[in-house]
Protein backbone atom coordinates (compact mmCIF):
# COMPACT_ATOMS: atom_id res chain seq x y z
CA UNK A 1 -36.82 -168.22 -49.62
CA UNK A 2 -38.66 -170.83 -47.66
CA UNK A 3 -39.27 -170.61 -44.05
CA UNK A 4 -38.79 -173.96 -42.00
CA UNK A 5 -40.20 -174.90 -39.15
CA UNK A 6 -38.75 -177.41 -37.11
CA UNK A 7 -41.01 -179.83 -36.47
CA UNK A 8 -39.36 -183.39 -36.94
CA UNK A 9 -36.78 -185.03 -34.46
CA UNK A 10 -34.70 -186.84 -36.95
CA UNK A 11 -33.57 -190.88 -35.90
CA UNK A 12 -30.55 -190.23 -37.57
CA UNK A 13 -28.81 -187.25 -35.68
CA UNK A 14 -31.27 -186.49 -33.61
CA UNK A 15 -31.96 -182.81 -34.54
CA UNK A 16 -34.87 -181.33 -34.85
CA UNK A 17 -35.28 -180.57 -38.91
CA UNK A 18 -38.67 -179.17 -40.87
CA UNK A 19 -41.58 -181.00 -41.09
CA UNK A 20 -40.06 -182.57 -44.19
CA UNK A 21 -37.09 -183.79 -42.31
CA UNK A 22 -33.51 -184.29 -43.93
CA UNK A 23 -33.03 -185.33 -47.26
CA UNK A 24 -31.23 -188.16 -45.17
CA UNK A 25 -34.13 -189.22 -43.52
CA UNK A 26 -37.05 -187.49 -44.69
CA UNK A 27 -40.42 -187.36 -43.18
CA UNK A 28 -42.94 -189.07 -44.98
CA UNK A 29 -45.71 -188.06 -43.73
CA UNK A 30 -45.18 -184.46 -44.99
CA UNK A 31 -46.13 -185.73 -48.42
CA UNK A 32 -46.82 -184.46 -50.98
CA UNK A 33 -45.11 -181.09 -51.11
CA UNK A 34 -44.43 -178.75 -53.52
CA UNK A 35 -40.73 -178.16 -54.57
CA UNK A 36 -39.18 -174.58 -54.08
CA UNK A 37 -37.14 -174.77 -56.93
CA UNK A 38 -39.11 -176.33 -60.02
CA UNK A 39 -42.71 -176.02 -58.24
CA UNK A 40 -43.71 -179.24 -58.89
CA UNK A 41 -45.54 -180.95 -56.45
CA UNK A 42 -43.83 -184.74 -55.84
CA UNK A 43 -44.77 -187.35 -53.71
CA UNK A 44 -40.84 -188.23 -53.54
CA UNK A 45 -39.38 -187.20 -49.79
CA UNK A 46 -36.01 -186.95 -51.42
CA UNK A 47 -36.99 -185.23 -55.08
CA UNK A 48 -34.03 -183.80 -56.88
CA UNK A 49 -34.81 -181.73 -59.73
CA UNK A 50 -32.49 -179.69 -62.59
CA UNK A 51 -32.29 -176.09 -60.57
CA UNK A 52 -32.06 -178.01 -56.89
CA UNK A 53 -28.98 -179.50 -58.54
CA UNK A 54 -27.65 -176.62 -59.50
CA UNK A 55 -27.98 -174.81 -56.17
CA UNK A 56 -26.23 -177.88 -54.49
CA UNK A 57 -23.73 -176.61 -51.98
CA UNK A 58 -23.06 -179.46 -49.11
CA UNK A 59 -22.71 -182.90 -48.83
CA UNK A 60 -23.95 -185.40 -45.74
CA UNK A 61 -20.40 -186.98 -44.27
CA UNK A 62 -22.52 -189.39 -42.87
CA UNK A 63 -24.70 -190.71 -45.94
CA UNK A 64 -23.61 -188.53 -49.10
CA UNK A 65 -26.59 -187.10 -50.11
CA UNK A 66 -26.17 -183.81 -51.80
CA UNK A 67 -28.52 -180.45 -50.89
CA UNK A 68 -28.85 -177.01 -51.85
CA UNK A 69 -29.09 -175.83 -47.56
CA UNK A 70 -27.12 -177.48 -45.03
CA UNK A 71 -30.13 -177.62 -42.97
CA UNK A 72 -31.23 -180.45 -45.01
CA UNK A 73 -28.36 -183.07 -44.04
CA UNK A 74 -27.53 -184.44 -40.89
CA UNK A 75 -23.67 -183.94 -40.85
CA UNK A 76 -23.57 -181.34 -43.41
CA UNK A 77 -19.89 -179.86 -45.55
CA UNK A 78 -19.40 -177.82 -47.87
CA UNK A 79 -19.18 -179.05 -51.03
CA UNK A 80 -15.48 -177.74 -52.20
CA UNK A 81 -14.79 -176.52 -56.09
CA UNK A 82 -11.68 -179.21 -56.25
């Protein structure tokens, strides 16, 4: 498991996120990093990768990106199995 700090004020909600930020509004300036699923390294703020996807369990109400953490969206939901 990964450890965030929160270091990054996001302009979308407003809440402070890790130093990568949301997948909704990433922080930029936290590239590149190395993905905790695959362990690739990516310059792409919002990589999605094969085992992220299949971890994904919420969805942003307020843009619709998908994540494996609800810490990772601004308005986070659970994704539901209907």
């Amino acid at each position: 498991m990964t450890d965030y700090v929160k270091t990054y004020k996001c302009s979308t909600c407003d809440i402070a996120a890790s130093g990568r930020g949301h997948l909704c509004h990433p922080n930029e300036k936290e590239l590149p990093f190395t993905c905790e699923f695959c362990k690739k390294e990516t310059d792409d703020a919002r990589h999605v990768c094969k085992a992220m996807l299949d971890s994904i369990e919420y969805i942003c109400k307020k843009c619709g990106r998908l994540a494996p953490y609800d810490t990772q969206l601004c308005e986070p939901q659970l994704v539901s199995g209907d």
